[in-house]
Protein backbone atom coordinates (compact mmCIF):
# COMPACT_ATOMS: atom_id res chain seq x y z
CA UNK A 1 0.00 0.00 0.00
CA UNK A 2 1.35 3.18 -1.15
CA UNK A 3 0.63 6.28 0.89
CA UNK A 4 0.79 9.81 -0.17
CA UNK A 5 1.75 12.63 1.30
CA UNK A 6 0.98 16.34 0.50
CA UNK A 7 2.43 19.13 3.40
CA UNK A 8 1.09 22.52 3.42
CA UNK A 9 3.38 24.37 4.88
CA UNK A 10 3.15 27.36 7.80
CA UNK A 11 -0.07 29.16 7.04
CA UNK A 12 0.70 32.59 8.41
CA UNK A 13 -2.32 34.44 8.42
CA UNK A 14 -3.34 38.18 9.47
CA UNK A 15 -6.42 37.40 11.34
CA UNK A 16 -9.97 38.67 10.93
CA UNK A 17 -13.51 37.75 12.65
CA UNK A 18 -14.36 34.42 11.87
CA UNK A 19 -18.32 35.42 11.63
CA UNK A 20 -17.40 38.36 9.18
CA UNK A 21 -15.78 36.46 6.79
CA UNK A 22 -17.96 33.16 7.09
CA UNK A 23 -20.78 35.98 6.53
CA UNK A 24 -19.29 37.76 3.71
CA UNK A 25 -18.75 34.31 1.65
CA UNK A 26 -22.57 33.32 2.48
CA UNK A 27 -23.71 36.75 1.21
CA UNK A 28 -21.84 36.02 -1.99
CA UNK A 29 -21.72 32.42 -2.44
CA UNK A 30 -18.11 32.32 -2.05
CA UNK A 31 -15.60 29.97 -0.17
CA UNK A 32 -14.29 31.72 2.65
CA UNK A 33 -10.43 30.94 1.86
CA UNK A 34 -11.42 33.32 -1.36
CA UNK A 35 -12.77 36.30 0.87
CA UNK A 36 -9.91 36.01 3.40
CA UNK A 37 -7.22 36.33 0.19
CA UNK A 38 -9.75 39.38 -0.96
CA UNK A 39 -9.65 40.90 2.37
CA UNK A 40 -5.93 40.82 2.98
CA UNK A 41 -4.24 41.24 -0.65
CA UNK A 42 -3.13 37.84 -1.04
CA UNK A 43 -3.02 36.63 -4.88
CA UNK A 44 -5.88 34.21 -6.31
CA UNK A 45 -8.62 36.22 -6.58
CA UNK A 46 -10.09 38.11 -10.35
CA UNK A 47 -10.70 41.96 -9.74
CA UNK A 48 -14.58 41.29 -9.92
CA UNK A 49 -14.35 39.20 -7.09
CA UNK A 50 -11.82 41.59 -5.09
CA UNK A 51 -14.14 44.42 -5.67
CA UNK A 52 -17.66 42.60 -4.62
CA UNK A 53 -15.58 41.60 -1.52
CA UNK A 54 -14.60 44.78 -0.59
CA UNK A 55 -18.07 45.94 -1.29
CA UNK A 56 -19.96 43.44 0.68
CA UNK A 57 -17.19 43.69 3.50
CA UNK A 58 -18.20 47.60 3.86
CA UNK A 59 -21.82 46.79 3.88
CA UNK A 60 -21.73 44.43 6.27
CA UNK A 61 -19.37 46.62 8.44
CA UNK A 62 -16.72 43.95 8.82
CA UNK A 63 -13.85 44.70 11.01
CA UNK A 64 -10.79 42.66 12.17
CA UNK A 65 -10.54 41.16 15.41
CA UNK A 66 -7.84 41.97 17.01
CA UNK A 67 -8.80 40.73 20.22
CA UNK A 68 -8.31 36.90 18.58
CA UNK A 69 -5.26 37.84 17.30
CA UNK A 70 -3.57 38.89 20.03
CA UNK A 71 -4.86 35.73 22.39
CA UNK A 72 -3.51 33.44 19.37
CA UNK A 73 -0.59 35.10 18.02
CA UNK A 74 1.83 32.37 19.18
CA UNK A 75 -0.12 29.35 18.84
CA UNK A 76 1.17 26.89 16.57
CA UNK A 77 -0.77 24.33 14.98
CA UNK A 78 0.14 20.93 13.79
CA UNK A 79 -2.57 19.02 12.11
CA UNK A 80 -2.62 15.75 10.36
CA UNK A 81 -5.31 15.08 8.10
CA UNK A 82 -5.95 11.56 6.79
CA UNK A 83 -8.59 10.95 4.10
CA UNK A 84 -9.33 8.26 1.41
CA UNK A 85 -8.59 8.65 -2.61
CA UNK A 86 -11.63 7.31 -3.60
CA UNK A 87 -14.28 8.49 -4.20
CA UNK A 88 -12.85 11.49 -5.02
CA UNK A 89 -15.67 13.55 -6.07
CA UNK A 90 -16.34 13.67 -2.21
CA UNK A 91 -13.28 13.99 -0.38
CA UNK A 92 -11.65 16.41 -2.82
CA UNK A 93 -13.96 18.84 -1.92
CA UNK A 94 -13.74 17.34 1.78
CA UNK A 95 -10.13 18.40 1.37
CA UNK A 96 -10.96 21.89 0.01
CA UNK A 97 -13.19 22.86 2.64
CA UNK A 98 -10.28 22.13 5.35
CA UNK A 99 -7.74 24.22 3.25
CA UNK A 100 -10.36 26.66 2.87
CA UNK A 101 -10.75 26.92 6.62
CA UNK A 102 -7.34 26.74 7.80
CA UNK A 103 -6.51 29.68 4.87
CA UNK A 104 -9.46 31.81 6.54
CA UNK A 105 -8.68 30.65 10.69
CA UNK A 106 -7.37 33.66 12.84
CA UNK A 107 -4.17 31.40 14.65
CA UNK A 108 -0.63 32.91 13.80
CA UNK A 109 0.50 29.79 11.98
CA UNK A 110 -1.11 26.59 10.77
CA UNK A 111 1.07 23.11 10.20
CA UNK A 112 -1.74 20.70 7.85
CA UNK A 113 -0.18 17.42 6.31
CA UNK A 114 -2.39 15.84 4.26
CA UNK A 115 -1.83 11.79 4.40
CA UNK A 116 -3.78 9.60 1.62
CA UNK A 117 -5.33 6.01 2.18
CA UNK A 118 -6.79 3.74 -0.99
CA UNK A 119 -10.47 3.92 0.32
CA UNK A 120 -13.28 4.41 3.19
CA UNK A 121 -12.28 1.38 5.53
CA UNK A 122 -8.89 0.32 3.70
CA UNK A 123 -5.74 1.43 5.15
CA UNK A 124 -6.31 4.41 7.35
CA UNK A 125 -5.01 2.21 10.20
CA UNK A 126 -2.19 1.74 8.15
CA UNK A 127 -1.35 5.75 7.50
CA UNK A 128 -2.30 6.35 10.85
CA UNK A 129 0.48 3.95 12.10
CA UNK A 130 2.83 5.30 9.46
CA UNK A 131 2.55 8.97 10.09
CA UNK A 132 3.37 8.24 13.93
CA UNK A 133 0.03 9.90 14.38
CA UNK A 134 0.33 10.92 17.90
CA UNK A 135 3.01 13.38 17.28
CA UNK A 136 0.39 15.86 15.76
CA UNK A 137 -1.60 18.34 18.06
CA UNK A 138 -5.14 17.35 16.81
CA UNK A 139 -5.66 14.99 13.97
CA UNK A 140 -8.78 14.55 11.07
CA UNK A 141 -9.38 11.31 10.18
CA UNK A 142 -12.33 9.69 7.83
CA UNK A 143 -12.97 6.15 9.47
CA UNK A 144 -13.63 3.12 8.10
CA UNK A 145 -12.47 0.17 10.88
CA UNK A 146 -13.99 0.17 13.97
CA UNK A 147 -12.58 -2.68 15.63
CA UNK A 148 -9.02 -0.99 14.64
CA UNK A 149 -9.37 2.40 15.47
CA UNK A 150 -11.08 1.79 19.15
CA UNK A 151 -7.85 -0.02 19.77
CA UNK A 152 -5.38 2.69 19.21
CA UNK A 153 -7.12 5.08 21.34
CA UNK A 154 -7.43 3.65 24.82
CA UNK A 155 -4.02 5.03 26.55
CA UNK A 156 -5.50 7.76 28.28
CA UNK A 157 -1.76 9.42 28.41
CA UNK A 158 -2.59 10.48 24.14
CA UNK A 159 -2.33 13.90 23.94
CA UNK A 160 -3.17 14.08 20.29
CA UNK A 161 -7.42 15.56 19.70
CA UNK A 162 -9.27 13.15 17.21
CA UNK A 163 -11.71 14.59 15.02
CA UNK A 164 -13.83 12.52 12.79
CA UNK A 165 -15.31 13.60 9.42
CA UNK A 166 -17.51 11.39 7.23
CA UNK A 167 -18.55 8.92 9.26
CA UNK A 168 -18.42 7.73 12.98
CA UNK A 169 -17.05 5.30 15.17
CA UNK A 170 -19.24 5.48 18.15
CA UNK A 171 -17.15 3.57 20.91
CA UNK A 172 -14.22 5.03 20.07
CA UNK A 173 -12.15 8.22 22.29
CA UNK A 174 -13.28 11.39 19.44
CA UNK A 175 -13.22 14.74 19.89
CA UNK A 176 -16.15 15.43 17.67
CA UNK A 177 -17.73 13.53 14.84
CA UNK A 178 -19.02 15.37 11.63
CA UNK A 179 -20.98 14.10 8.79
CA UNK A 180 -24.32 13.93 7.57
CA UNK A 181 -27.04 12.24 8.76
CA UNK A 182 -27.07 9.36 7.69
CA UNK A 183 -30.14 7.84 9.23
CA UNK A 184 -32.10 10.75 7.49
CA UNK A 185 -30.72 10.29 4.03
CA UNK A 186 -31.67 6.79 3.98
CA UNK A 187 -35.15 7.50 5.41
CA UNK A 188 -35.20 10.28 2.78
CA UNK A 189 -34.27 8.23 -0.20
CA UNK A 190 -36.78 5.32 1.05
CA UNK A 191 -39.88 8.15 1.22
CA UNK A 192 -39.04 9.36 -2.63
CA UNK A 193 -39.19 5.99 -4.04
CA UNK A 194 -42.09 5.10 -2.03
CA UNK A 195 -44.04 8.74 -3.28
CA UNK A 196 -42.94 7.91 -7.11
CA UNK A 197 -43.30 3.96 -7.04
CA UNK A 198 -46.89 2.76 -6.90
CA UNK A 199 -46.88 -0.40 -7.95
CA UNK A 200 -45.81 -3.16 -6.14
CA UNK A 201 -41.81 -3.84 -7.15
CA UNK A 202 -38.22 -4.84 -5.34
CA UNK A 203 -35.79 -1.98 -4.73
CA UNK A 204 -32.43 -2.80 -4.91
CA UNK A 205 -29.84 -0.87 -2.30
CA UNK A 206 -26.06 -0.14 -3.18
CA UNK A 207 -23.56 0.81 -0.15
CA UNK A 208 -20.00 0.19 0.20
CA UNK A 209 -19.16 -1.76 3.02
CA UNK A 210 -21.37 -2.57 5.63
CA UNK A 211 -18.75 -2.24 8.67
CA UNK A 212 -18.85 1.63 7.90
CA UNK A 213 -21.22 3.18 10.12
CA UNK A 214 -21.91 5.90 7.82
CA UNK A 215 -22.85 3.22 5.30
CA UNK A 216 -24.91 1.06 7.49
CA UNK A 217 -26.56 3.83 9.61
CA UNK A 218 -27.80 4.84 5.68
CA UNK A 219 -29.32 1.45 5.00
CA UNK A 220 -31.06 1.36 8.08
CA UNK A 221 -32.60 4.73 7.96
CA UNK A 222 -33.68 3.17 4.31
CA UNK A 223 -34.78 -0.13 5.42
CA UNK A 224 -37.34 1.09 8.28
CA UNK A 225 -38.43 3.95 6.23
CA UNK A 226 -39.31 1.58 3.12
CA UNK A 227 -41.16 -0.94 5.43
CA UNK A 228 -43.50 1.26 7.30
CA UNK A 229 -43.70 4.43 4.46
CA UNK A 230 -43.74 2.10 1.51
CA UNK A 231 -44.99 -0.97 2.27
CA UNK A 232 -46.02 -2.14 -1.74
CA UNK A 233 -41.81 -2.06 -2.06
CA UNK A 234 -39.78 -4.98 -1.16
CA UNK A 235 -35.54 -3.99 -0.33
CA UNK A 236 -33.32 -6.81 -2.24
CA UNK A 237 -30.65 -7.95 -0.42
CA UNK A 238 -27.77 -4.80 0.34
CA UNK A 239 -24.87 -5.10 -2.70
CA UNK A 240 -21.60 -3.87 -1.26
CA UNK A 241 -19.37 -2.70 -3.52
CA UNK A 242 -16.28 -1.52 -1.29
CA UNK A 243 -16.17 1.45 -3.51
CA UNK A 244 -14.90 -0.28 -6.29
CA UNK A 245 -16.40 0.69 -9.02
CA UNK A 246 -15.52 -2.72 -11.39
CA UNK A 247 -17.63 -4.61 -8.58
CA UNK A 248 -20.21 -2.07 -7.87
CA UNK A 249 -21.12 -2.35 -11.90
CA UNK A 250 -20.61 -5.86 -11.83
CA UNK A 251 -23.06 -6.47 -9.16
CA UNK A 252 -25.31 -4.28 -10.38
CA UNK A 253 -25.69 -5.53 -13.30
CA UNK A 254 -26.05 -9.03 -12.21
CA UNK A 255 -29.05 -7.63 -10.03
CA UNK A 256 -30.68 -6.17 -12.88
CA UNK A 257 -30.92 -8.93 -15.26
CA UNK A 258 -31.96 -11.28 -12.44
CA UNK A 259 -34.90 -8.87 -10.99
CA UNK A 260 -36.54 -7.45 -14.39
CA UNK A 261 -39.25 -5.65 -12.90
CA UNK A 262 -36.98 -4.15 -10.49
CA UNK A 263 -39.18 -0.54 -9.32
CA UNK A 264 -36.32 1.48 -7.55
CA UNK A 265 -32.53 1.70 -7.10
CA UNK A 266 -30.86 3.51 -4.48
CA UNK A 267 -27.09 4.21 -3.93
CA UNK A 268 -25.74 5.27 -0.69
CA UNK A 269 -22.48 6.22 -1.61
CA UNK A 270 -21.26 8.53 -3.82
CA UNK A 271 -20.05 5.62 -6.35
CA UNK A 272 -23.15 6.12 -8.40
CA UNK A 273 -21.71 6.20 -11.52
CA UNK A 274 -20.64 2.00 -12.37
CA UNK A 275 -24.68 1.77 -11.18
CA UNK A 276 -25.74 4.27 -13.68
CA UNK A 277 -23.92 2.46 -16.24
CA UNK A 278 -25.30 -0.84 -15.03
CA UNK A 279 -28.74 0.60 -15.20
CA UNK A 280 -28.49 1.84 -18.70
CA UNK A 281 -27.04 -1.43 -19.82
CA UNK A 282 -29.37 -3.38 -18.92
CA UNK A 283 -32.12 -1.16 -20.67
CA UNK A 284 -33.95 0.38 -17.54
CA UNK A 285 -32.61 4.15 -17.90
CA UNK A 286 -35.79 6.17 -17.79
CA UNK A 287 -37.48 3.31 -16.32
CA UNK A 288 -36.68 2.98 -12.68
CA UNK A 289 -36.88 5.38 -9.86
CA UNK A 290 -33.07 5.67 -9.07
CA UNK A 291 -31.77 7.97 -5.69
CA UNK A 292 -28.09 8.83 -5.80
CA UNK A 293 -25.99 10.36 -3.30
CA UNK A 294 -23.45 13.26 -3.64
CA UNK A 295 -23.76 15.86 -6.26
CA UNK A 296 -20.80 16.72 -8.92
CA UNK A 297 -20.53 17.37 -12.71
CA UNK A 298 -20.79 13.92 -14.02
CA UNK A 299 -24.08 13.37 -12.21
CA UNK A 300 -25.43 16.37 -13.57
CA UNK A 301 -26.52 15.48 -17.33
CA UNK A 302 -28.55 12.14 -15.37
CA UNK A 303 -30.37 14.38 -13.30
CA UNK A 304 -31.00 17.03 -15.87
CA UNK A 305 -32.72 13.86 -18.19
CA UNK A 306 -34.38 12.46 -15.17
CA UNK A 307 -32.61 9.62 -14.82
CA UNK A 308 -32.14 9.82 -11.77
CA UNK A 309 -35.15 11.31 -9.36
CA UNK A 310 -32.49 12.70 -7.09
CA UNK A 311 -29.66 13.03 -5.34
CA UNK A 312 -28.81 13.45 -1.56
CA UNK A 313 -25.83 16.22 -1.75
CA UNK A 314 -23.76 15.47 1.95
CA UNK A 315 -22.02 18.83 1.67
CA UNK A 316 -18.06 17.57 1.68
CA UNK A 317 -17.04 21.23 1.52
CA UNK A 318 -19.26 22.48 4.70
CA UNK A 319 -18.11 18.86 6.62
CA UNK A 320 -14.51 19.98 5.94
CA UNK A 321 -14.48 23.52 7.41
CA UNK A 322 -16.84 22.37 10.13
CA UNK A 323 -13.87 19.57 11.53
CA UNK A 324 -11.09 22.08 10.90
CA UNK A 325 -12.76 24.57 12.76
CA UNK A 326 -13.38 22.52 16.03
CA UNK A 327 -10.35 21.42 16.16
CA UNK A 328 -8.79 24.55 15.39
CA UNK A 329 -10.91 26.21 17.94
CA UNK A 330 -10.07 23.25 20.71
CA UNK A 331 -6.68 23.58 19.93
CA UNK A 332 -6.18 27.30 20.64
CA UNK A 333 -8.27 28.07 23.11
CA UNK A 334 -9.88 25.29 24.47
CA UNK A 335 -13.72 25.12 23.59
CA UNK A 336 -14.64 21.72 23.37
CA UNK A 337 -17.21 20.92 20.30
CA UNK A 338 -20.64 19.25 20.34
CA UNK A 339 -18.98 15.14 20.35
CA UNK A 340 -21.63 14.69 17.42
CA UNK A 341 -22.58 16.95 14.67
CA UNK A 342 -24.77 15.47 12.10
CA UNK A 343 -25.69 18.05 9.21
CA UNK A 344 -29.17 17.75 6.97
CA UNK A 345 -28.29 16.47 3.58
CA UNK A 346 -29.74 18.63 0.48
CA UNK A 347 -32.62 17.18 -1.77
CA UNK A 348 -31.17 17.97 -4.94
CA UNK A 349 -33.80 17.74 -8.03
CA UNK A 350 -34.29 18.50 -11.71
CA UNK A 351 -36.73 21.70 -10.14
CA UNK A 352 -33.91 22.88 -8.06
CA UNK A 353 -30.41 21.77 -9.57
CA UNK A 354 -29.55 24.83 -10.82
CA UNK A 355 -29.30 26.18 -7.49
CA UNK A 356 -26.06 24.04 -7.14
CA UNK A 357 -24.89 23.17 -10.22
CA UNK A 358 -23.08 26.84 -10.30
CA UNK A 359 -21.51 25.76 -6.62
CA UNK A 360 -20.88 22.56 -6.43
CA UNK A 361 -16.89 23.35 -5.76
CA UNK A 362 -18.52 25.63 -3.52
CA UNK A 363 -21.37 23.58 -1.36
CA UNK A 364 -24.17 24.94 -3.09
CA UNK A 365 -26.24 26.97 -0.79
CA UNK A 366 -24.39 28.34 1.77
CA UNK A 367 -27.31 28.04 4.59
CA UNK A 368 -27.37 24.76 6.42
């Protein structure tokens, strides 16, 4: 296993309110990191965007704290961040939403190493061990083994914070967990198929491994929701692909041409596309209700056709500023997070996808 590494090195930044800016880049639709560089000169950012900055900032009567600069001026900040390659249309812009925090946080200087695993559940033990994890001050971590990770946090003498982004692992010594709920987007997808899909008809479910929590919490918020909201649909058997895509469309197809009158298809991860594929393959594209997860520009064109009913956008960029920012916050002066944060996915459909398609680097809407 191969693991890369990518250091960002000391972030020195002249700080400035956290609300005003998070305020400002709401107001315009923005990422924060791009109204901090607008705000203090830095390079990056067109003269159109510089000036509607600048303009926004003065209506808004932003103002620098100084107060937070001056109580964080020497803090230091050395942050390992450990997140999966695939999919990457989710943790890239997990990833972004980090950088775009730490660019925009008020501390004096800011240490991030970004540390790569294969996928969700394969090999983060592995980096973890590899990066000597416990010589960072606070570390972000996607988690995929349980049984692994619980076991390298029990010495109570570990100084290093633990935040979790993505998914959960309940038993386990965390700072704070951030992600979606997951519960809800499985009860949400189970209520759209069961609005859309009259007839009596299977519904085949697509996760990636069953041991995630993420993952499983989704397919039990869309089991119990199915059974008691849509009671003329019957759930297949779960397919777990692992994130693989070769075995995700393999599966799926072999589900399709088994279960021809198939009614509804709904994939929990953002490894929609092999599924897609699978789907139009075996001839049912237009013909079955199908609810994705995730939102990003290959997705679009389905959605726009109404292939696909809709999609359930888990916000990577908004998870990734949210775990940088409790930790940051923890880190520098102490205030301990909520231990669980779970954020309201977005219904994204044909009626409203133009309200993200323009932001999807960006979140979409900028109000939770």
């Amino acid at each position: 296993m191969s693991i890369k590494t990518c250091r960002i090195g000391r972030v020195n930044e002249e700080p400035s309110q956290p609300a005003g800016i998070r305020q400002i880049a709401d107001a315009l639709g923005i990422s924060i990191g791009t109204v901090d560089r607008a705000l203090h000169s830095r390079p990056g950012v067109s003269p159109k965007t510089l000036d509607r900055v600048l303009k926004m900032a003065a209506k808004l009567k932003y103002r620098p704290n100084t107060a937070a600069r001056n109580l964080r001026l020497n803090k230091h900040l050395h942050i390992g961040v450990f997140l999966p390659q695939q999919i990457a249309s989710f943790y890239d812009p997990l990833r972004e939403g980090i950088r775009d925090a730490a660019a925009a946080w008020t501390g004096s200087a800011i240490d991030l190493v970004f540390y790569t695993y294969p996928r969700l559940g394969e090999g983060e033990f592995e980096a973890l061990k590899a990066a000597n994890w416990e010589r960072f001050d606070g570390i972000i971590l996607a988690p995929g083994s349980p049984n692994k990770l619980a076991s390298i946090q029990r010495d109570p003498r570990r100084n290093t914070a633990v935040t979790y982004v993505s998914s959960d692992v309940p038993r386990s010594i965390r700072l704070t967990s951030i992600a979606v709920d997951a519960v809800a987007s499985g009860g949400i997808a189970a209520e759209l198929l069961g609005y859309t899909i009259s007839r009596p008809a299977p519904v085949a479910a697509f996760t990636g491994d069953l041991k995630i929590q993420d993952h499983a919490d989704k397919l039990r918020g869309f089991a119990a929701s199915l059974a008691t909201l849509a009671p003329q649909l019957s759930l297949l058997p779960a397919i777990e692909s692992h994130d693989r895509p070769k075995d995700a469309h393999t599966a799926a197809l072999g589900v399709f041409r088994k279960h021809t009158n198939i009614g509804g298809v709904y994939i929990n991860t953002a490894n929609s596309l092999p599924v897609l594929r699978a789907v139009e393959e075996a001839g049912l594209l237009g013909k079955v209700k199908i609810i994705t997860t995730d939102l990003f520009p290959e997705l679009v064109p389905f959605i726009e056709s109404g292939a696909v009913l809709a999609t359930l956008y888990q916000r990577p960029l908004t998870q990734g500023r949210m775990v940088f920012e409790a930790l940051a916050r923890y880190l520098t002066v102490g205030t301990s997070p909520d231990r669980i944060t779970r954020l309201a996915p977005h219904i994204v459909l044909r009626s409203n996808l133009s309200l993200f398609t323009g932001f999807i680097s960006q979140e979409g809407p900028a109000s939770p």
